[in-house]
N, C-alpha and C. Protein backbone atom coordinates (compact mmCIF):
# COMPACT_ATOMS: atom_id res chain seq x y z
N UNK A 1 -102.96 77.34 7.12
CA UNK A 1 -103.26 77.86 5.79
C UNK A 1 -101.95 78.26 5.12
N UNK A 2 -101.81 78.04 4.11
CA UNK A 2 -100.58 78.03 2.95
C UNK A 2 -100.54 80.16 2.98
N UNK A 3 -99.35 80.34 2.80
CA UNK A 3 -99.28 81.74 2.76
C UNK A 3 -99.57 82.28 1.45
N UNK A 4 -99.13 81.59 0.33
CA UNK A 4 -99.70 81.54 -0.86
C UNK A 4 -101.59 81.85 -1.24
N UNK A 5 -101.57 80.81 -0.48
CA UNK A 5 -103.12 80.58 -0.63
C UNK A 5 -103.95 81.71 -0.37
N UNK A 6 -103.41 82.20 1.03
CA UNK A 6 -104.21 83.31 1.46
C UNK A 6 -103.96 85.07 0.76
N UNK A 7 -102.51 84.79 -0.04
CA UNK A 7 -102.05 86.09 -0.60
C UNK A 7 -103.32 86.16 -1.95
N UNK A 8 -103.31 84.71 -2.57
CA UNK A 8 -104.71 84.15 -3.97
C UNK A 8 -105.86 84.97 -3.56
N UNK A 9 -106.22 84.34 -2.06
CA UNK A 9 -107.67 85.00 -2.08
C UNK A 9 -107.79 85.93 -1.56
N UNK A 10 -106.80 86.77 -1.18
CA UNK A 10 -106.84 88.25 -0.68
C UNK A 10 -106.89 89.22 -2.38
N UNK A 11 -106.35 88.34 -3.24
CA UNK A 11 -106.48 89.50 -4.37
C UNK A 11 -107.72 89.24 -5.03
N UNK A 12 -108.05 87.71 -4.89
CA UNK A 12 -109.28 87.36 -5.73
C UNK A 12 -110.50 88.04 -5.45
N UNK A 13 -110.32 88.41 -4.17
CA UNK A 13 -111.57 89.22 -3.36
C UNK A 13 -111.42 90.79 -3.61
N UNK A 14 -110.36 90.99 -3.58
CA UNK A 14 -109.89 92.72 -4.27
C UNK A 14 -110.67 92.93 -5.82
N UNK A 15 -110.19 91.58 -6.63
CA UNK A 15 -110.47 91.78 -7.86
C UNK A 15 -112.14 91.73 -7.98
N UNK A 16 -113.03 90.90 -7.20
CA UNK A 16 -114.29 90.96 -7.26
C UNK A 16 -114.52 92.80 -6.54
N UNK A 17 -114.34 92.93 -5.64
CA UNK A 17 -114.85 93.81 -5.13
C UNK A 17 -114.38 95.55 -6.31
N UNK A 18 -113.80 95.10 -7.00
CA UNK A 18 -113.00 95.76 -8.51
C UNK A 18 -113.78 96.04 -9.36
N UNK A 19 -114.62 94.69 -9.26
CA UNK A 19 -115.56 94.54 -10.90
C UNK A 19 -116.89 95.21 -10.43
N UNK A 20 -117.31 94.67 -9.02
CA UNK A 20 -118.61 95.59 -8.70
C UNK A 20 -118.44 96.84 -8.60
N UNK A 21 -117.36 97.52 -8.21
CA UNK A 21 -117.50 99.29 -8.13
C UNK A 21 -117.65 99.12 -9.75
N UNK A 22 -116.72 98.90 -11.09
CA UNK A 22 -117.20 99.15 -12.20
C UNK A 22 -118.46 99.44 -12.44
N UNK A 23 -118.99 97.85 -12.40
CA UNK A 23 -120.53 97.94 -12.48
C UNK A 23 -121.32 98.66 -11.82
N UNK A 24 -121.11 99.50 -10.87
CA UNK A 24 -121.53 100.25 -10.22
C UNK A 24 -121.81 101.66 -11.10
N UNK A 25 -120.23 101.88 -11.46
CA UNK A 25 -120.39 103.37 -12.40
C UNK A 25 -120.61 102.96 -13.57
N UNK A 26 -120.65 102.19 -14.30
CA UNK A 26 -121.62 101.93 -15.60
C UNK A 26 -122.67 102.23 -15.47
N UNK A 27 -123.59 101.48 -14.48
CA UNK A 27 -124.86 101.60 -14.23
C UNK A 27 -125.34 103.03 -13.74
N UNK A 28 -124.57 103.88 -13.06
CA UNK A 28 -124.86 105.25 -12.58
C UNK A 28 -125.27 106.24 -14.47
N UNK A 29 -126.16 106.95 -14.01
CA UNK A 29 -126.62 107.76 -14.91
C UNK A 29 -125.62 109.10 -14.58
N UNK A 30 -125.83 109.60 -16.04
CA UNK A 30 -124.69 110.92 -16.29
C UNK A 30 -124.83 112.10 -15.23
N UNK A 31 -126.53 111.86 -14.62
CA UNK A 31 -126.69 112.86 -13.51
C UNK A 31 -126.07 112.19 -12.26
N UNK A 32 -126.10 111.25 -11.83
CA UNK A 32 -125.46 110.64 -10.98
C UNK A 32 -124.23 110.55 -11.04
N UNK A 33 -123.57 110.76 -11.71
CA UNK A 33 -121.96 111.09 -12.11
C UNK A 33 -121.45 112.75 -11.82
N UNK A 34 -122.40 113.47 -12.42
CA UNK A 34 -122.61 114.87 -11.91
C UNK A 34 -122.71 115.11 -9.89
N UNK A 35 -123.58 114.73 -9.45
CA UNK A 35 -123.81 114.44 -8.18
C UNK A 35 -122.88 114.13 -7.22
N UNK A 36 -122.41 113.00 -7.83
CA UNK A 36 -121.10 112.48 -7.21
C UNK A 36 -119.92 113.82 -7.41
N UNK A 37 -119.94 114.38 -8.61
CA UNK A 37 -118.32 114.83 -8.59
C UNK A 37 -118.51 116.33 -7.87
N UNK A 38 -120.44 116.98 -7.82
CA UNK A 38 -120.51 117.95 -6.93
C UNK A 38 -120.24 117.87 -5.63
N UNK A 39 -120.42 116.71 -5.33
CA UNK A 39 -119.90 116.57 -3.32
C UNK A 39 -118.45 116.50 -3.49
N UNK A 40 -117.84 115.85 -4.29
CA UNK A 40 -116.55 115.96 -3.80
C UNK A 40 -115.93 117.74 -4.02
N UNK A 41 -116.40 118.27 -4.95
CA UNK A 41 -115.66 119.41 -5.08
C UNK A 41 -116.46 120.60 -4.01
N UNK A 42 -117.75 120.11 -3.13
CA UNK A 42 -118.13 120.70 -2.00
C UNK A 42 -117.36 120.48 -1.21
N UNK A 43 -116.96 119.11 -0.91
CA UNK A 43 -116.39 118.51 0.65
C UNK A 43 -114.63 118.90 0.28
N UNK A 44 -113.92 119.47 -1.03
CA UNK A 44 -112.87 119.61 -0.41
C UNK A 44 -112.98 121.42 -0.51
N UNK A 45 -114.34 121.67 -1.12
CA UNK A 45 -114.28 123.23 -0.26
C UNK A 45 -114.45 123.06 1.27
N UNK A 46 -115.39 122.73 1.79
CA UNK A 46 -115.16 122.37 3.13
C UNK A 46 -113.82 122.46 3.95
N UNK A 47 -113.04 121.87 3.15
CA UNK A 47 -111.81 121.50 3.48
C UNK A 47 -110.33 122.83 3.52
N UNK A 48 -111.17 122.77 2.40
CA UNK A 48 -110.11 124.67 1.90
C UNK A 48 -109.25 124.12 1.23
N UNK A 49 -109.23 123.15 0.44
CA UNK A 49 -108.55 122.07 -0.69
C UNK A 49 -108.35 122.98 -2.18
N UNK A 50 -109.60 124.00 -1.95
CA UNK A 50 -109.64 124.53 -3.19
C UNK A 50 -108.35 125.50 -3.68
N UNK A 51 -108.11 125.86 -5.30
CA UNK A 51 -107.09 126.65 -5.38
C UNK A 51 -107.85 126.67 -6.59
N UNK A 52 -107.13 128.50 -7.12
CA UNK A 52 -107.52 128.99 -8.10
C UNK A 52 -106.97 128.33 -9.31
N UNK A 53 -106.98 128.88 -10.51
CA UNK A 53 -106.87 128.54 -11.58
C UNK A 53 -105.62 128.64 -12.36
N UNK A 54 -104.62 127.23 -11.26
CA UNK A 54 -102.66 127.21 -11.50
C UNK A 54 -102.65 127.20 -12.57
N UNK A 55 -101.50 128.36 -12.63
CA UNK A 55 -100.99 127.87 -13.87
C UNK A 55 -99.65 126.25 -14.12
N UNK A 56 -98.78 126.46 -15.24
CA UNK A 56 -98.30 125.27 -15.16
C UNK A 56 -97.67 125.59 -14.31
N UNK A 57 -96.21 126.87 -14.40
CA UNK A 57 -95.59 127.14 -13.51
C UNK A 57 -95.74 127.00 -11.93
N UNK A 58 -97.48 127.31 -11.54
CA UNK A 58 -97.44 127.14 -10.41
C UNK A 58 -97.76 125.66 -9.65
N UNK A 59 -98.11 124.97 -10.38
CA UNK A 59 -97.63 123.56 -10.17
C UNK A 59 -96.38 122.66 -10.51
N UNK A 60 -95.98 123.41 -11.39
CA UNK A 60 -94.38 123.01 -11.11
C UNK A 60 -94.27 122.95 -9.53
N UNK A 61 -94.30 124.45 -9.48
CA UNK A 61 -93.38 124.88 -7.84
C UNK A 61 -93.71 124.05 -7.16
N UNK A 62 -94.85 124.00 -6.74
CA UNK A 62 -95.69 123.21 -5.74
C UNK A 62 -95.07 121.79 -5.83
N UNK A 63 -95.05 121.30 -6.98
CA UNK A 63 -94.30 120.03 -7.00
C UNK A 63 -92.54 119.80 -6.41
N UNK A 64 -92.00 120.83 -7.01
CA UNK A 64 -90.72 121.08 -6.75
C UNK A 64 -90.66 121.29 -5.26
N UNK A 65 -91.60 121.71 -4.47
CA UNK A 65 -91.49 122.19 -2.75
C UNK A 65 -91.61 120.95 -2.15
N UNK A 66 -92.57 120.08 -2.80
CA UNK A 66 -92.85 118.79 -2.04
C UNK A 66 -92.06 117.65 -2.66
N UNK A 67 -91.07 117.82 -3.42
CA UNK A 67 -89.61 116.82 -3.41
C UNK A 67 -88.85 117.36 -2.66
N UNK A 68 -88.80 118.51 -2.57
CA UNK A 68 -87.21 119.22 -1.34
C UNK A 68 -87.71 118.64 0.15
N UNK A 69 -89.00 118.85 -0.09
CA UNK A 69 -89.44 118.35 1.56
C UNK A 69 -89.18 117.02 2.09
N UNK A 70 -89.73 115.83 0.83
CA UNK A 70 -89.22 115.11 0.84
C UNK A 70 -88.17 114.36 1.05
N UNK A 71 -87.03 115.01 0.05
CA UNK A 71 -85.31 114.74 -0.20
C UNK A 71 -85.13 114.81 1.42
N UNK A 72 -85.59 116.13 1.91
CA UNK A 72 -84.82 116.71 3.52
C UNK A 72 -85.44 115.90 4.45
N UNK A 73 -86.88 114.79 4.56
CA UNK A 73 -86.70 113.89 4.94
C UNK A 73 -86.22 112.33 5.45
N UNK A 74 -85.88 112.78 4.20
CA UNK A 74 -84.55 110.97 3.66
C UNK A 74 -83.69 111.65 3.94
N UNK A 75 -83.25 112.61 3.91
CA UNK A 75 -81.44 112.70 4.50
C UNK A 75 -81.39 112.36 6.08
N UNK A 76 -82.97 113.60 6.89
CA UNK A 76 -83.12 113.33 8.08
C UNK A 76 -82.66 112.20 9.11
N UNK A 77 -83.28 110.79 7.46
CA UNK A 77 -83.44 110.00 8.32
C UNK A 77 -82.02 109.37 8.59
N UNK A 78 -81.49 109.88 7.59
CA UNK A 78 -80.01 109.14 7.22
C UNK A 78 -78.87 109.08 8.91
N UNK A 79 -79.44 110.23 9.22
CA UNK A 79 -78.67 110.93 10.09
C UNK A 79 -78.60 110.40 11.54
């Protein structure tokens, strides 16, 4: 099999499987949209995912902590 060929129908099959989730949430009703977004914000309480009500500043930081962590991994690796 051509490497080409198989890279074609690895996306062609991505792209179908693309269009049915769409059609999927089109077809879902506004309560079913509701439903859905209550489990997820159950399951990442579950999780302890939750956080109060950041401000910008405190997502700055949070952002700013997880590039230093980052950066100090790539140097790590440098080493």
């Amino acid at each position: 099999m051509d490497a080409n060929f198989g890279i074609k129908m690895y996306r062609e099959r991505w792209k179908a499987i693309e269009e049915i989730e769409r059609e999927e949430l089109r077809a879902l009703s506004p309560d079913g949209h509701w439903k859905q977004i209550n489990s997820l914000f159950q399951f990442g309480s579950l999780l302890g995912l939750t956080h109060g009500d950041d401000g910008e500043k405190d997502v700055f930081l949070r952002w700013a902590k997880l590039k230093d962590i980052h950066e100090q991994k790539q140097v790590d690796k440098l080493k």
